[in-house]
C-alpha atoms as a PDB file:
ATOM      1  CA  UNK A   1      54.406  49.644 -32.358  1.00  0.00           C
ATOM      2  CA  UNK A   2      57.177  51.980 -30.910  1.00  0.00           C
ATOM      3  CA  UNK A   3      57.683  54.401 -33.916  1.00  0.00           C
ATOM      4  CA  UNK A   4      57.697  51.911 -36.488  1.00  0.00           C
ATOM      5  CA  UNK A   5      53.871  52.326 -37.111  1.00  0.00           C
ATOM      6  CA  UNK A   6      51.915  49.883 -38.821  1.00  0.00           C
ATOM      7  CA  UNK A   7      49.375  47.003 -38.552  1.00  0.00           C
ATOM      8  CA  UNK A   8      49.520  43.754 -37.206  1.00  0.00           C
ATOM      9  CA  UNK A   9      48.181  40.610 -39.051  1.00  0.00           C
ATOM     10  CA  UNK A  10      47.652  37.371 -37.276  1.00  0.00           C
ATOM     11  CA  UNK A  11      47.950  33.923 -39.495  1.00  0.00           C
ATOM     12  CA  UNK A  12      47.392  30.300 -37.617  1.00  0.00           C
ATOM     13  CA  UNK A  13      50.378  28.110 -38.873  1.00  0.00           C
ATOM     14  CA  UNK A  14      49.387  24.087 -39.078  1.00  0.00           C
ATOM     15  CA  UNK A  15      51.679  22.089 -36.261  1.00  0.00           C
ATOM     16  CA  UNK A  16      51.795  18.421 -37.198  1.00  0.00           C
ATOM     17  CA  UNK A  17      52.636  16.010 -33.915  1.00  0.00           C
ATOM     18  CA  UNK A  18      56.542  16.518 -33.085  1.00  0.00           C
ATOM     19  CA  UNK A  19      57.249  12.634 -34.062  1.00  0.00           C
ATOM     20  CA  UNK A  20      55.570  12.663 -37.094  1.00  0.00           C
ATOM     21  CA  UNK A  21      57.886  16.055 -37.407  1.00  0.00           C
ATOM     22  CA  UNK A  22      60.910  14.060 -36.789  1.00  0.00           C
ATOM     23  CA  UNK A  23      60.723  11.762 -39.183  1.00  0.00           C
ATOM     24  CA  UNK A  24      60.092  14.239 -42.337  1.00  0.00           C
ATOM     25  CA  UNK A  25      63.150  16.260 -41.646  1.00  0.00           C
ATOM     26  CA  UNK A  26      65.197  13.091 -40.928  1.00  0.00           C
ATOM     27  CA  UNK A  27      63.979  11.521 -44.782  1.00  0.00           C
ATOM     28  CA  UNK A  28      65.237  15.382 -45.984  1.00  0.00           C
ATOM     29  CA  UNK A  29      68.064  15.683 -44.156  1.00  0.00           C
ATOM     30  CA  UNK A  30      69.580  12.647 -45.186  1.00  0.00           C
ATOM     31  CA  UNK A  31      69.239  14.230 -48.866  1.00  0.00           C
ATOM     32  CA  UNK A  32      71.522  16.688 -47.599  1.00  0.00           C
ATOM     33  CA  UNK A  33      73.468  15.554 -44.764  1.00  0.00           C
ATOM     34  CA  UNK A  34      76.048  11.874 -44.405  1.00  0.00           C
ATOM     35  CA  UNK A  35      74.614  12.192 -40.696  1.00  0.00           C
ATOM     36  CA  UNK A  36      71.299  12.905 -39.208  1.00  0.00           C
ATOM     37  CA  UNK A  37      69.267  12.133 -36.767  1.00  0.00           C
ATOM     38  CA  UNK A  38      66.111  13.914 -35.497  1.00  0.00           C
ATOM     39  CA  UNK A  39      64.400  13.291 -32.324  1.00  0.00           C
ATOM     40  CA  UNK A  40      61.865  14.463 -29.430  1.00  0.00           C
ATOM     41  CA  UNK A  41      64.009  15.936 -26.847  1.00  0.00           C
ATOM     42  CA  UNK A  42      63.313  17.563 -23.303  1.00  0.00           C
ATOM     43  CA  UNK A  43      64.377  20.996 -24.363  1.00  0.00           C
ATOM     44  CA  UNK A  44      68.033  21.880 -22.397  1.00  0.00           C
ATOM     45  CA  UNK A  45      68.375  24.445 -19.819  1.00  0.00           C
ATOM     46  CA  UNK A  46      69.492  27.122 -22.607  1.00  0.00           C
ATOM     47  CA  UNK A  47      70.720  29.578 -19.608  1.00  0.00           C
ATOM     48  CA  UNK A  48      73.228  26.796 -19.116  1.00  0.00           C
ATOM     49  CA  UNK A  49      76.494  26.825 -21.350  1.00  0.00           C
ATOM     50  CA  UNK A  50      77.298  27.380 -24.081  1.00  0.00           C
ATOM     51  CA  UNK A  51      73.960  28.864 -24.872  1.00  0.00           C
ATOM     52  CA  UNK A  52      73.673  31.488 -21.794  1.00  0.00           C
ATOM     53  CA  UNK A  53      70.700  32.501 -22.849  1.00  0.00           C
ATOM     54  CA  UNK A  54      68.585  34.919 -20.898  1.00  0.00           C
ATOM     55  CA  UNK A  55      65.597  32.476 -20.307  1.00  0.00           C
ATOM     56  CA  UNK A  56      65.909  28.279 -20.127  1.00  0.00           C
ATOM     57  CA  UNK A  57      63.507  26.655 -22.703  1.00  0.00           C
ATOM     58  CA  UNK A  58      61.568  27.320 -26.093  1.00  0.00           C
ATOM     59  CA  UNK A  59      58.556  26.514 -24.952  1.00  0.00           C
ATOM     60  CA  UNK A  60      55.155  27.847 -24.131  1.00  0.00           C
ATOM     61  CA  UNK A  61      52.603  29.818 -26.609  1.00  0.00           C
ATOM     62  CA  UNK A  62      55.475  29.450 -29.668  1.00  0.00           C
ATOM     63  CA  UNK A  63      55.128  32.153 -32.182  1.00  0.00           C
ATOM     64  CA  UNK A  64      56.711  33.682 -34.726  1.00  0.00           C
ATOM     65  CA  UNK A  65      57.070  37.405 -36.336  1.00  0.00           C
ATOM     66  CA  UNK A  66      58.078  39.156 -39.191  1.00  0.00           C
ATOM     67  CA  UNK A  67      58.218  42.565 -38.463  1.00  0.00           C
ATOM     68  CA  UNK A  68      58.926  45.342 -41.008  1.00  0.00           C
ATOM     69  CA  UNK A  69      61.189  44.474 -44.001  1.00  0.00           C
ATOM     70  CA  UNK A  70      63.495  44.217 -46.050  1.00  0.00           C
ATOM     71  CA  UNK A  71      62.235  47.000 -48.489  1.00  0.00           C
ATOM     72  CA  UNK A  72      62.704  49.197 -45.743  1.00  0.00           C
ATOM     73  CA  UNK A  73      66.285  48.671 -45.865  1.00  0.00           C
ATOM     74  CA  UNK A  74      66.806  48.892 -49.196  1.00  0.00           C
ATOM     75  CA  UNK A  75      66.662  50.616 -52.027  1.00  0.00           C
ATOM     76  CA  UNK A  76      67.297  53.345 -49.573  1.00  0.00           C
ATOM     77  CA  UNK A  77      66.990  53.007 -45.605  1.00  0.00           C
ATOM     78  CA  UNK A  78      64.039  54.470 -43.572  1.00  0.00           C
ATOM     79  CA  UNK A  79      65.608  55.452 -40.585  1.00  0.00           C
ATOM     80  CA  UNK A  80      61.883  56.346 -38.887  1.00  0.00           C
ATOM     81  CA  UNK A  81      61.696  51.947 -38.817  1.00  0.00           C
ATOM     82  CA  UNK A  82      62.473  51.119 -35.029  1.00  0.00           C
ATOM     83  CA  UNK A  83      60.475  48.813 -33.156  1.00  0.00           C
ATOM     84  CA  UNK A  84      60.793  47.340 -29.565  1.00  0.00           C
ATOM     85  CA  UNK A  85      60.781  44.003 -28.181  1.00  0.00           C
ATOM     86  CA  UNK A  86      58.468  44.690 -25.588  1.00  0.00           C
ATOM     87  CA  UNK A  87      56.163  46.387 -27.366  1.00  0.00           C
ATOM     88  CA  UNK A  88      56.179  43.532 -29.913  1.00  0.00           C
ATOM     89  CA  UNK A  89      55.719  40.905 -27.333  1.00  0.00           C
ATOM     90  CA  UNK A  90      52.544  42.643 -26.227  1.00  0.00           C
ATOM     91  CA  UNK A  91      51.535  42.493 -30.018  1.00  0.00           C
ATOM     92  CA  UNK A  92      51.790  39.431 -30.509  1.00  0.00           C
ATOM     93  CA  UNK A  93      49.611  38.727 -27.247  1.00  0.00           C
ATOM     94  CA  UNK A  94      52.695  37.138 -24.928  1.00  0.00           C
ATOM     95  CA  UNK A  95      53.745  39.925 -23.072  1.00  0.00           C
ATOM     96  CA  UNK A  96      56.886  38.755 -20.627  1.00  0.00           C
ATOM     97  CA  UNK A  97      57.878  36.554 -24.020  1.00  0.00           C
ATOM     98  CA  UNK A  98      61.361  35.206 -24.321  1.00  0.00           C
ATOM     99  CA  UNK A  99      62.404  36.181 -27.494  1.00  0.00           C
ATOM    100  CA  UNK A 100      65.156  35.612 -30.191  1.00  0.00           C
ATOM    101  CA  UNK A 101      66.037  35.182 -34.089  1.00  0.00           C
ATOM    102  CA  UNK A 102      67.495  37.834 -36.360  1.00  0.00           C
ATOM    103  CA  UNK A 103      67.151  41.151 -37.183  1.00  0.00           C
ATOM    104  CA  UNK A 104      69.024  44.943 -37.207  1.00  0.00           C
ATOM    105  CA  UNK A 105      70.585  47.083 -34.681  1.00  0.00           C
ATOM    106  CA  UNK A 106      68.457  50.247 -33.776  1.00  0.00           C
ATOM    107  CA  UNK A 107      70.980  52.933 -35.648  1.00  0.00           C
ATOM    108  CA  UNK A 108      68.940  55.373 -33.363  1.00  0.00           C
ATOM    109  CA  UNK A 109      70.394  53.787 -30.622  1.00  0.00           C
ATOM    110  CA  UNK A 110      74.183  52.434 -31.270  1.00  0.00           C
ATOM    111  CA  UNK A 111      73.936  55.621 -33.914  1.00  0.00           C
ATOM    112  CA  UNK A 112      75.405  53.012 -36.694  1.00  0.00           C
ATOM    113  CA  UNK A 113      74.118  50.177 -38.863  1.00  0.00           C
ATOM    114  CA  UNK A 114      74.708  47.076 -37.364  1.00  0.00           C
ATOM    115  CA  UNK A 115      73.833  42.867 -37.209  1.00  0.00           C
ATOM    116  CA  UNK A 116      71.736  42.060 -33.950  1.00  0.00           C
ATOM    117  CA  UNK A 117      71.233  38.729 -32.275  1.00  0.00           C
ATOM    118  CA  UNK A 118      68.092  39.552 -30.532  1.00  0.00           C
ATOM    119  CA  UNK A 119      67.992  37.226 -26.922  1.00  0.00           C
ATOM    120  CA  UNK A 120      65.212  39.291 -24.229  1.00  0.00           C
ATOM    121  CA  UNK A 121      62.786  38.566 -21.610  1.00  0.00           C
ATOM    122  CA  UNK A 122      60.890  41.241 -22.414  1.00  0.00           C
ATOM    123  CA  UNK A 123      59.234  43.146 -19.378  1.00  0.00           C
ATOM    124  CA  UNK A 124      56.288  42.291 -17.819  1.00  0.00           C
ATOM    125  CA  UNK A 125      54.263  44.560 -14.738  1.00  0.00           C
ATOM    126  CA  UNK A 126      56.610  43.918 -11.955  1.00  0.00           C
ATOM    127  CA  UNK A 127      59.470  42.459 -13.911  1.00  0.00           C
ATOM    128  CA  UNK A 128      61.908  44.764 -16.424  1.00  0.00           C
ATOM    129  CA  UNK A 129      62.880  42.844 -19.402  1.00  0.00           C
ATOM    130  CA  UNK A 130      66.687  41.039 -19.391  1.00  0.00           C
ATOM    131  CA  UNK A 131      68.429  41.964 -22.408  1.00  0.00           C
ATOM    132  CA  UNK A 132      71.044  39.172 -23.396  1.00  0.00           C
ATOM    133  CA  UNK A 133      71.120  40.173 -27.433  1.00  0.00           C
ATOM    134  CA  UNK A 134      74.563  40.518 -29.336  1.00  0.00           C
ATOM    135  CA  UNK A 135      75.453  42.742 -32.152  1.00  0.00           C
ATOM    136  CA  UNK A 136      77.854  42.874 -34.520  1.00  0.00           C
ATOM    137  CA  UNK A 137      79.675  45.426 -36.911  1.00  0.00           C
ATOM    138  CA  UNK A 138      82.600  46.117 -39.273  1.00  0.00           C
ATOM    139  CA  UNK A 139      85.601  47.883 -37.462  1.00  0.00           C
ATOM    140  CA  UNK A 140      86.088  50.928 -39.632  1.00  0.00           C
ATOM    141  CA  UNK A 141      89.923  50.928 -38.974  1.00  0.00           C
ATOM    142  CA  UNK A 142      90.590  47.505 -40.381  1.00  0.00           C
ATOM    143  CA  UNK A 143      87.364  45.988 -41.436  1.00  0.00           C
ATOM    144  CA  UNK A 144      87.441  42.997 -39.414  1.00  0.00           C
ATOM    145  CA  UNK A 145      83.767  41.584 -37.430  1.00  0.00           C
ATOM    146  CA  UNK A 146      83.522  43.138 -34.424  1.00  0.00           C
ATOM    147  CA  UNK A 147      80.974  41.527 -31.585  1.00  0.00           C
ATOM    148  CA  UNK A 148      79.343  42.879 -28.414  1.00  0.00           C
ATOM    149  CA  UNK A 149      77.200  42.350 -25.630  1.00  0.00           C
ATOM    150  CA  UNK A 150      74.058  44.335 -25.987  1.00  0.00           C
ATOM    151  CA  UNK A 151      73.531  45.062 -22.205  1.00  0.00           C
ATOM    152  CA  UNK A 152      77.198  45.804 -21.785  1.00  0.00           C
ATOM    153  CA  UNK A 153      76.939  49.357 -23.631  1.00  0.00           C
ATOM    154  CA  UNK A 154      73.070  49.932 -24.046  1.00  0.00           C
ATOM    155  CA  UNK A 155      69.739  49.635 -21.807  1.00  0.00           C
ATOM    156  CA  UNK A 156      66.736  49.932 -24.184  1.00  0.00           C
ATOM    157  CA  UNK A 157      65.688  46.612 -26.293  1.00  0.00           C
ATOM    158  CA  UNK A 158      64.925  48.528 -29.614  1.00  0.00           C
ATOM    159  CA  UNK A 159      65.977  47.340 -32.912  1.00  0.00           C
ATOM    160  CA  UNK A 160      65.372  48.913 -36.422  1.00  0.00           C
ATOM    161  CA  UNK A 161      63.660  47.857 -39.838  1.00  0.00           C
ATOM    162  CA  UNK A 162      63.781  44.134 -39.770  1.00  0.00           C
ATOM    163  CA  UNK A 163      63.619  40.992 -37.821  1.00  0.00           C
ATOM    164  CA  UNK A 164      62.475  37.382 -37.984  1.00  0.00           C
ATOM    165  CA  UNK A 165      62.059  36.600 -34.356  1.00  0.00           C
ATOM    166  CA  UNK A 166      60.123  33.779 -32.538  1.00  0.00           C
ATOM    167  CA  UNK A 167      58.723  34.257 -29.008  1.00  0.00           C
ATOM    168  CA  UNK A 168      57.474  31.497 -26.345  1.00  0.00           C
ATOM    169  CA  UNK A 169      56.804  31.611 -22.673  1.00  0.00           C
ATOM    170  CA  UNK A 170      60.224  30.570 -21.943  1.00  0.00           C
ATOM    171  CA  UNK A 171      59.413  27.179 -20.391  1.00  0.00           C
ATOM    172  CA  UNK A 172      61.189  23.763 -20.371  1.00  0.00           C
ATOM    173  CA  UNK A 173      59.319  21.378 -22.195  1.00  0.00           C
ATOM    174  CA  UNK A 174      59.201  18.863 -25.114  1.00  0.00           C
ATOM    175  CA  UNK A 175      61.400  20.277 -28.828  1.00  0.00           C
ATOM    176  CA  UNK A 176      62.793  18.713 -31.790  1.00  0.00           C
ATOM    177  CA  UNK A 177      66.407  17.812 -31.419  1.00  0.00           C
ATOM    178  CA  UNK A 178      68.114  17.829 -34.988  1.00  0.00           C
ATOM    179  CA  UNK A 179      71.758  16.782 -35.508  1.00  0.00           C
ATOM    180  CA  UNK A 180      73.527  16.797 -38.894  1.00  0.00           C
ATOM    181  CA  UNK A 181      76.740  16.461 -39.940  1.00  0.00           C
ATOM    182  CA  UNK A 182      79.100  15.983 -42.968  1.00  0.00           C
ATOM    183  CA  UNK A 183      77.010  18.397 -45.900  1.00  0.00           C
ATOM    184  CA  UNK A 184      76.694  16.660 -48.816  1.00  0.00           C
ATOM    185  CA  UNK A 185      74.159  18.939 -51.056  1.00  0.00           C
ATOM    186  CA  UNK A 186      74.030  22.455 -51.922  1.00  0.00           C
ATOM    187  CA  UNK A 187      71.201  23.634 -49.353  1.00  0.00           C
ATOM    188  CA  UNK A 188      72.568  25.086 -46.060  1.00  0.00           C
ATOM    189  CA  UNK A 189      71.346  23.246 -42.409  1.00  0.00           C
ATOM    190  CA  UNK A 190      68.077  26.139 -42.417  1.00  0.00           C
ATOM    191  CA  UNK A 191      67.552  25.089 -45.942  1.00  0.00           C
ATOM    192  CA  UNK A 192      67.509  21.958 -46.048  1.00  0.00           C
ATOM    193  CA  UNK A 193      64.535  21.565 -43.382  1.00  0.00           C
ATOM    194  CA  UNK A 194      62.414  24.685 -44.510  1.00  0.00           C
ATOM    195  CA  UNK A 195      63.267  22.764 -48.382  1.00  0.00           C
ATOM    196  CA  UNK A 196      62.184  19.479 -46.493  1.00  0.00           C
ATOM    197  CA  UNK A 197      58.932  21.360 -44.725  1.00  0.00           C
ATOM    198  CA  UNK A 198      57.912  22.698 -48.416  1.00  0.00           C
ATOM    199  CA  UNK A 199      57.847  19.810 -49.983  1.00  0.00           C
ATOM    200  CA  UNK A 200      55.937  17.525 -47.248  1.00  0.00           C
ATOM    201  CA  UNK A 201      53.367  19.918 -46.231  1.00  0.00           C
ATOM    202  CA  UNK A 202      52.942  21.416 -49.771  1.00  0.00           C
ATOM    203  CA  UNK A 203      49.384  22.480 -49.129  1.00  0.00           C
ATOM    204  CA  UNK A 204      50.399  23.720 -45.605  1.00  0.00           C
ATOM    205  CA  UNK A 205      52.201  26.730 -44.184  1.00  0.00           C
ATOM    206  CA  UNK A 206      54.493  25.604 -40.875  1.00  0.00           C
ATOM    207  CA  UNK A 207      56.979  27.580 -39.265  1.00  0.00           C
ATOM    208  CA  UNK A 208      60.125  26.825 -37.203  1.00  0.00           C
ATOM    209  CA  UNK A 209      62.341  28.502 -34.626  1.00  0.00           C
ATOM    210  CA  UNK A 210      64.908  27.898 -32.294  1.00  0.00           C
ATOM    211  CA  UNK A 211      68.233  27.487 -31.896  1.00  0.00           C
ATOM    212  CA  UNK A 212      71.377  25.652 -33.144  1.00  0.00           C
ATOM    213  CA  UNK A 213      75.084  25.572 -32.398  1.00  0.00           C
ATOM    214  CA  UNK A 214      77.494  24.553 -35.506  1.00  0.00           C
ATOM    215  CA  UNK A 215      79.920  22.689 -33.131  1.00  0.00           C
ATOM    216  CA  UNK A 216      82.794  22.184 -35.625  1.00  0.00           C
ATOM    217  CA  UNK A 217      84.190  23.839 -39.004  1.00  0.00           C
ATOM    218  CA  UNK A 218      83.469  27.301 -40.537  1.00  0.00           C
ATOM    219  CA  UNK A 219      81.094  29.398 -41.876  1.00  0.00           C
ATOM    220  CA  UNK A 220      79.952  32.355 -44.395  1.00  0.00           C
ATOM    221  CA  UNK A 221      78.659  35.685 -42.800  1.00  0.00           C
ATOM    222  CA  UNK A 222      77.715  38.737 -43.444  1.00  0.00           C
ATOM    223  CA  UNK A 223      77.678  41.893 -41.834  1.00  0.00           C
ATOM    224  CA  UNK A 224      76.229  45.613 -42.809  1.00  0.00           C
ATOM    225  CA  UNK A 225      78.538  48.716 -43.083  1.00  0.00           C
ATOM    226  CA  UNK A 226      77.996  50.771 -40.290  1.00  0.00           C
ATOM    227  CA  UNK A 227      76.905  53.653 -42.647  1.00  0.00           C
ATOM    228  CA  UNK A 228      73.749  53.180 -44.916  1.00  0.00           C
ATOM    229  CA  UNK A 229      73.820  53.373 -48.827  1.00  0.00           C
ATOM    230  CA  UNK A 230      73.580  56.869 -49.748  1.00  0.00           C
ATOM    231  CA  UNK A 231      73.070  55.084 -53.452  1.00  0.00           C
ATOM    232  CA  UNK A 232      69.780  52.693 -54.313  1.00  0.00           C
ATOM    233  CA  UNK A 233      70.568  49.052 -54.107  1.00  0.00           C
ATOM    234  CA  UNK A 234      68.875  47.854 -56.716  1.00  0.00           C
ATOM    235  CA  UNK A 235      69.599  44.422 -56.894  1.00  0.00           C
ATOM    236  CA  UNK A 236      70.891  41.708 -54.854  1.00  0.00           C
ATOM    237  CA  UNK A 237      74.341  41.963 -57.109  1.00  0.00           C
ATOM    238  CA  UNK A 238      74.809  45.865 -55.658  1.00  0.00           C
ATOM    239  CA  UNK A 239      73.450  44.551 -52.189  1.00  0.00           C
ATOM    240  CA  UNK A 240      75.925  41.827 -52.134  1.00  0.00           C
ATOM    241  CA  UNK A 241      79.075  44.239 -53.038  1.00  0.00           C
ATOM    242  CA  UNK A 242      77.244  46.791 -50.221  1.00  0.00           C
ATOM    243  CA  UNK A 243      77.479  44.399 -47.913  1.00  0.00           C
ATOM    244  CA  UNK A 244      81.047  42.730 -45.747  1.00  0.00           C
ATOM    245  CA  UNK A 245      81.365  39.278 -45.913  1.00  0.00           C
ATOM    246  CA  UNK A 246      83.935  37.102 -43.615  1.00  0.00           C
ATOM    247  CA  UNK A 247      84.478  33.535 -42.892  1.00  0.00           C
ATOM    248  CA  UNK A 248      84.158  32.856 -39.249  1.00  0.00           C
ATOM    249  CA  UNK A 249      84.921  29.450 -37.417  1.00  0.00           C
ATOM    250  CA  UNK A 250      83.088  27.305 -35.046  1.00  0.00           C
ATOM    251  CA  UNK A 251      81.572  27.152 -32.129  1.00  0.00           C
ATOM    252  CA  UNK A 252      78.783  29.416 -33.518  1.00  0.00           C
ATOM    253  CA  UNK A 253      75.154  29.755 -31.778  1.00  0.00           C
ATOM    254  CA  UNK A 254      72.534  30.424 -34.277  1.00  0.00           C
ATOM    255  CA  UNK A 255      69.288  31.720 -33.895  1.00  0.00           C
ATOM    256  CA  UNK A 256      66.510  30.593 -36.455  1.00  0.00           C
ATOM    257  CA  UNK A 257      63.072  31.410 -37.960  1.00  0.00           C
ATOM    258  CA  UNK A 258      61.870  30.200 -40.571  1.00  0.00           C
ATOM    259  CA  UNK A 259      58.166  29.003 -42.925  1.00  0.00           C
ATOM    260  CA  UNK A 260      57.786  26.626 -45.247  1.00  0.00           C
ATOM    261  CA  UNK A 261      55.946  29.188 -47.356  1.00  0.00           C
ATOM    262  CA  UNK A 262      54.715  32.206 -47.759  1.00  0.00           C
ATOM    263  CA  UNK A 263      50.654  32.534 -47.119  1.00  0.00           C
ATOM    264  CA  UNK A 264      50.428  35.994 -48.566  1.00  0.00           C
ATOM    265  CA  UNK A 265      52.163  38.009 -45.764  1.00  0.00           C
ATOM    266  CA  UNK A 266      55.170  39.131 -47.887  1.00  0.00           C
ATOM    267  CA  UNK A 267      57.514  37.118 -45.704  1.00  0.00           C
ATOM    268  CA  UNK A 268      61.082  36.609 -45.342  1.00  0.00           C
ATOM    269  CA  UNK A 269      60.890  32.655 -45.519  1.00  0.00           C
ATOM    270  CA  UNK A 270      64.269  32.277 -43.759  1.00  0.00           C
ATOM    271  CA  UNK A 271      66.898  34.226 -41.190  1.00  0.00           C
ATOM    272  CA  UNK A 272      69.840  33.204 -39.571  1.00  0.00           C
ATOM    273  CA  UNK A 273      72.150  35.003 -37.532  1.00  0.00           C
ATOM    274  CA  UNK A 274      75.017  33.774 -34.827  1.00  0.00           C
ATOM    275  CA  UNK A 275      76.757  34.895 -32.056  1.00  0.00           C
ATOM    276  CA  UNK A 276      80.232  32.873 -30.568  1.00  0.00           C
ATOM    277  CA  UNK A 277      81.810  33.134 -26.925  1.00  0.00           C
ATOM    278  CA  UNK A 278      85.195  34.380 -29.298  1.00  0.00           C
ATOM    279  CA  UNK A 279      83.942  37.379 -30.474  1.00  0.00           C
ATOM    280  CA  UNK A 280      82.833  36.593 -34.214  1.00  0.00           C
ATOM    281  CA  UNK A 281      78.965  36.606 -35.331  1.00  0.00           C
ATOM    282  CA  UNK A 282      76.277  38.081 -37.760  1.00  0.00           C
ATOM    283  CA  UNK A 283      73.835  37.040 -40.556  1.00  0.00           C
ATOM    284  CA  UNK A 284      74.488  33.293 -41.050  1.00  0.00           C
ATOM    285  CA  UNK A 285      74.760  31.951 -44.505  1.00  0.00           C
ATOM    286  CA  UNK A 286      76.338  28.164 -45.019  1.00  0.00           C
ATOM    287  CA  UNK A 287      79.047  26.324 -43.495  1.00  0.00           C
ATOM    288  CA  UNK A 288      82.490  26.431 -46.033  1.00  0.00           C
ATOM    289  CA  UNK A 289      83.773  23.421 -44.587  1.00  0.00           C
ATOM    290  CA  UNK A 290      80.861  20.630 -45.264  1.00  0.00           C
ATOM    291  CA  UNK A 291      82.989  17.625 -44.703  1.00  0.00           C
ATOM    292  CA  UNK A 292      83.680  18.282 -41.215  1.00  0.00           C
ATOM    293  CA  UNK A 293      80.546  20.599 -40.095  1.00  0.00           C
ATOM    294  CA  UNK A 294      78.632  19.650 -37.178  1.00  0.00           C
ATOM    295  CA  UNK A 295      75.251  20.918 -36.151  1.00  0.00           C
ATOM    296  CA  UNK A 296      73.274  20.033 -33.215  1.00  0.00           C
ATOM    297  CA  UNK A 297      69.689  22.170 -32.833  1.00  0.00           C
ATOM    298  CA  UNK A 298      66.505  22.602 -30.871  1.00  0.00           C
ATOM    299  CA  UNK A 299      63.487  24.045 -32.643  1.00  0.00           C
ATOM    300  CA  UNK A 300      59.363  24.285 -32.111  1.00  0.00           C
ATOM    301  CA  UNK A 301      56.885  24.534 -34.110  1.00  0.00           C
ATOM    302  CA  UNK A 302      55.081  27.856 -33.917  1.00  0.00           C
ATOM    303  CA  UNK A 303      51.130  28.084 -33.245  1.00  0.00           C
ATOM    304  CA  UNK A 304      50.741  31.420 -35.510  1.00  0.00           C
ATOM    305  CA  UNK A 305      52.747  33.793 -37.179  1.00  0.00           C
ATOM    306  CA  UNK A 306      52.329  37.583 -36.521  1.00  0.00           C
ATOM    307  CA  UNK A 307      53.341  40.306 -39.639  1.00  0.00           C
ATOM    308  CA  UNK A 308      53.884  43.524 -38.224  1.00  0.00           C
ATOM    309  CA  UNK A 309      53.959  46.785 -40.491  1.00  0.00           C
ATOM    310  CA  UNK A 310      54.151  45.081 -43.688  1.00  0.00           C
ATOM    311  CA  UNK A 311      55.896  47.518 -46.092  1.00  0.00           C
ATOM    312  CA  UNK A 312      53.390  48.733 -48.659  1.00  0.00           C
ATOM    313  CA  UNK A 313      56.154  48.878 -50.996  1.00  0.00           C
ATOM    314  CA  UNK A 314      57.811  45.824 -51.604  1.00  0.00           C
ATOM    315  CA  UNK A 315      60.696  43.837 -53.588  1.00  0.00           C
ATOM    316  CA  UNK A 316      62.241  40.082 -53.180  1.00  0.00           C
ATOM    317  CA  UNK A 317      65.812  42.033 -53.134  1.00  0.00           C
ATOM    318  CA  UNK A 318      67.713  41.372 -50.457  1.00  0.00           C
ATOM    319  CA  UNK A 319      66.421  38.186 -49.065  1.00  0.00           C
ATOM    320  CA  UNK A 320      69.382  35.708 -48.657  1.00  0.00           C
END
C-alpha cells in the first residue's frame, strides 16, 4: 500500500434491486426535500460536460474504500500516511478502476496540506493511469479558495491520510438518478439518503457512491490550512476553528461515498467534496440557500467495501 502500510479488510455490502432502491430514497427524500424524484437511469456519458470526467460511466464491479483515517490527521498529522490510487485499485482487486470521492492532497507531493477531488483511471499493463483529480487550498496572501487541476502541475496519483473513494470498471450502464430540490429539513442532500438508507435497511449495511451536481444556489465548504497543526486538535470545536470555511456558489460537482452504517470497520459513514468549472471547491457540507437549491445525481450501489490501514488508534473527532 505505497508507504501508507497497513492491512486490507474486505466486507460484502447487501445491494437491494435499483427500483426497489428508488422508491426508499424517494419516501425519505420527500421528508427532506419540496421536490424529488428518484429513478433508474442509463448512466450519462460523465466525460461529457459539465462532468469531464476522466472515464464515462459508474458502472462495473462498484466498490467502495475507506482508506486510512481521520485519526491520522488529527490530533497531530502523520505525514508517513500516503497512499496511491493505483496501488489501491489493485487492492481492492479492480486494477484499471475509475475512481473518485474525497480525500487529502499528498503534502509529500504539492509539499502543503490541501482538499483533493480524486477523478483517475488508474493504470493498467499497457495503459498509464489519466489523472483528472482537483485540489483545493487557502491562498496564504488573502485567504480566499484556491482550485487546480491536478494533472496541470503534478504527474503521480498519490494522496495522503484519508479518503472515501468508490471505484467501478468505468462502464455505461444502469444508476439511480436522484433529483431534489427546495430543502426543507435540517439533513444535507448526502444525509438525507444515507439517514433514509439507515432507517430502511436497519439490519443491513449498504453503501453509495457517485456523483451529483448542485445546479443552483450556494453552499458551505471547507478547506485545510496549507500548514498542519503544530497543536493537538482535540475536539471537533478546535478542529472547526483549525479549519477555513467559505461559502461557494453553484454549479458545484460533488463526488460522494457514503454507508448506511458502520459494520465494525471504524468508518467514515459520509464524504463529500466538489469541484466547479469557476475555480471554487473542497469538502462539501450543506447548501445555505435551501429554497432555491437544486440537485440532480447519479449513484450505485457498491458490491463490497474495502478498509485499508485502519488506524489502530482511533477517535470520532473530525468526522463532519
Amino acid at each position: 500500500m505505497a508507504s501508507g502500510g497497513g492491512k486490507t479488510e474486505k466486507y460484502e455490502l447487501d445491494v437491494p434491486p435499483l427500483q426497489e432502491l428508488c422508491d426508499v430514497l424517494h419516501n425519505g427524500l420527500k421528508n427532506n426535500f419540496a421536490d424529488a424524484q428518484v429513478r433508474v437511469v442509463e448512466c450519462p456519458d460523465l466525460s461529457q460536460a459539465p462532468f469531464h470526467f476522466p472515464a464515462n460511466g459508474l458502472c462495473g464491479s462498484p466498490r467502495i474504500m475507506d482508506v486510512g483515517g481521520v485519526p491520522y490527521l488529527i490530533p497531530l498529522v502523520q505525514l508517513d500516511k500516503v497512499y496511491n490510487m493505483n496501488t489501491v485499485a489493485k487492492e481492492v482487486e479492480l486494477p484499471g478502476a475509475f475512481i473518485l470521492g474525497a480525500g487529502a492532497a499528498s503534502s509529500r507531493t504539492l509539499g502543503m496540506n490541501a482538499e483533493l477531488m480524486p477523478l483517475v483511471v488508474t493504470e493498467i499493463e499497457g495503459r498509464s493511469a489519466l489523472n483528472g483529480s482537483y485540489f483545493s487550498y487557502i491562498n496564504p496572501a488573502d485567504g480566499t479558495c484556491l482550485q487546480e487541476k491536478y494533472s496541470d502541475r503534478f504527474d503521480d496519483c498519490d494522496f495522503g491520510l484519508l479518503a472515501n473513494l468508490y471505484a467501478c470498471e468505468g462502464k455505461a450502464g444502469q444508476v439511480l438518478e436522484v433529483k431534489a430540490s427546495r430543502r426543507t429539513g435540517e439533513d444535507s442532500f448526502v444525509t438525507c439518503l444515507r439517514k433514509t438508507l439507515e432507517k430502511f435497511y436497519s439490519d443491513k449495511c449498504l453503501g453509495l457512491g457517485g456523483t451529483f451536481i448542485m445546479q443552483n444556489g450556494e453552499a458551505k465548504i471547507h478547506i485545510m490550512p496549507q500548514e498542519f497543526s503544530t497543536c493537538p486538535l482535540s475536539s471537533d470545536e478546535e478542529v472547526n476553528k483549525w479549519l477555513k470555511h467559505y461559502t461557494v456558489r453553484a454549479p458545484l460537482i460533488c463526488q460522494s461515498v457514503l454507508v448506511s452504517r458502520d459494520p465494525g470497520l471504524d468508518l467514515r459513514l459520509e464524504h463529500t467534496h466538489c469541484f466547479s468549472h469557476h475555480g471554487e471547491g473542497g469538502h462539501y457540507y450543506i447548501d445555505t440557500t435551501p429554497d432555491v437549491v437544486v440537485y440532480l445525481g447519479y449513484f450505485l450501489p457498491a458490491e463490497f467495501i474495502y478498509r485499508i490501514d485502519r488506524p489502530s488508534n482511533t477517535h470520532r473527532i473530525g468526522r463532519d
